[in-house]
Protein backbone atom coordinates (compact mmCIF):
# COMPACT_ATOMS: atom_id res chain seq x y z
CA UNK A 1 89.71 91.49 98.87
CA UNK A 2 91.58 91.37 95.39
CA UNK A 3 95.23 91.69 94.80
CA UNK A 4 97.56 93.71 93.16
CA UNK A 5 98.67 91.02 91.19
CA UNK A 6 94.74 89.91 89.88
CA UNK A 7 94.29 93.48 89.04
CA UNK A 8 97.34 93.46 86.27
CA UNK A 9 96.70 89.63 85.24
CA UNK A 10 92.63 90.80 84.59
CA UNK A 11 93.48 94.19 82.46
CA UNK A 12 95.89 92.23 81.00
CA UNK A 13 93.42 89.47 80.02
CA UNK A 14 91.00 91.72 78.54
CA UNK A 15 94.30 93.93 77.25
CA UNK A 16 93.12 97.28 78.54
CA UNK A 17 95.95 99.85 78.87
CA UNK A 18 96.20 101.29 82.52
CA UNK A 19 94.41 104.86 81.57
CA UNK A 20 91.59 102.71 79.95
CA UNK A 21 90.86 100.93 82.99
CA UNK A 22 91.12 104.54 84.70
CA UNK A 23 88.79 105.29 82.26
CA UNK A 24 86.41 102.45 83.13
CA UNK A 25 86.69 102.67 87.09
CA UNK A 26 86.23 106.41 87.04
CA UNK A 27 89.62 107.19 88.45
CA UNK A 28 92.93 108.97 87.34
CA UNK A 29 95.58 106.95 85.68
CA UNK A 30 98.50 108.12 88.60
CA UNK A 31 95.86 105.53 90.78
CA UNK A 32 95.29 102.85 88.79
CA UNK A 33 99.29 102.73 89.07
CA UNK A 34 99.75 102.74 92.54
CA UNK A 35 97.30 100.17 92.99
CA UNK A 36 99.45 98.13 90.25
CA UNK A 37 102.15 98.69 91.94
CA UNK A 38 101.46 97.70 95.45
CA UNK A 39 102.29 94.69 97.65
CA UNK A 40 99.45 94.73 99.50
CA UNK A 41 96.55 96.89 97.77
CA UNK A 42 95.70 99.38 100.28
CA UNK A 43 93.72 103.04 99.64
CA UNK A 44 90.25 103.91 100.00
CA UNK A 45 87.52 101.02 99.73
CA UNK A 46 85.83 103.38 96.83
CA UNK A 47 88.67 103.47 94.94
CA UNK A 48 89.45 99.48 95.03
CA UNK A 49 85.02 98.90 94.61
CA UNK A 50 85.92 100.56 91.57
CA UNK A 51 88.01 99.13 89.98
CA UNK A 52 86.58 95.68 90.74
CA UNK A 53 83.54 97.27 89.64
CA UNK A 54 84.95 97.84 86.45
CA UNK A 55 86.98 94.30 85.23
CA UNK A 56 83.88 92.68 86.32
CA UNK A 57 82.04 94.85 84.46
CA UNK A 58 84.12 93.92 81.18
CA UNK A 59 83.73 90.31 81.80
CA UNK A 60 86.15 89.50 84.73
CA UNK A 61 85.60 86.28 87.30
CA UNK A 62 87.89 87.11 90.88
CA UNK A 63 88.81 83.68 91.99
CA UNK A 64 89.25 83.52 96.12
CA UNK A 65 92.45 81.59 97.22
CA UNK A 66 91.53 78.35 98.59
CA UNK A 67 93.28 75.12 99.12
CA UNK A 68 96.51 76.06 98.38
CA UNK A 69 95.97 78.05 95.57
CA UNK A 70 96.62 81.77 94.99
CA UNK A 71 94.03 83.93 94.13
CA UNK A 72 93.24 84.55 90.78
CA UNK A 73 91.28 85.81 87.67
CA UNK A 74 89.31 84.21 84.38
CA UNK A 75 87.23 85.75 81.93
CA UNK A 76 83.90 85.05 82.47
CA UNK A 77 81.55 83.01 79.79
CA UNK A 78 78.72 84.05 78.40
């Protein structure tokens, strides 16, 4: 599951306004801001697929929590 906070830090990274990442996922900006926006990302599964969906498709890398670490987000290479 991603986080509220790795969806903000990964449109940030690839510095995508919050309607075009509504744009990219498919979804209406008044979403993509409630997800933002959330402590705990909660809605329907299709809407958080896609906007995962999305970043990823535009070159995002979720990173897991493990050890210790928060979760997080990097640009993938290639």
């Amino acid at each position: 599951m991603i986080t509220a906070g790795q969806v903000k830090a990964a449109r940030a990274l690839l510095g995508l306004s919050q309607g075009e990442l509504a744009e990219l996922a498919n979804l209406g900006i008044a979403t993509v801001k409630r997800v933002e926006v959330a402590s705990e990302l909660r809605g329907a599964a299709t809407t958080i697929w896609k906007i995962r969906a999305a970043l990823e498709s535009a070159g995002i890398e979720f990173i897991a929590a493990e050890a210790g670490r928060g979760p997080g987000v990097r640009l993938r290479q290639g």
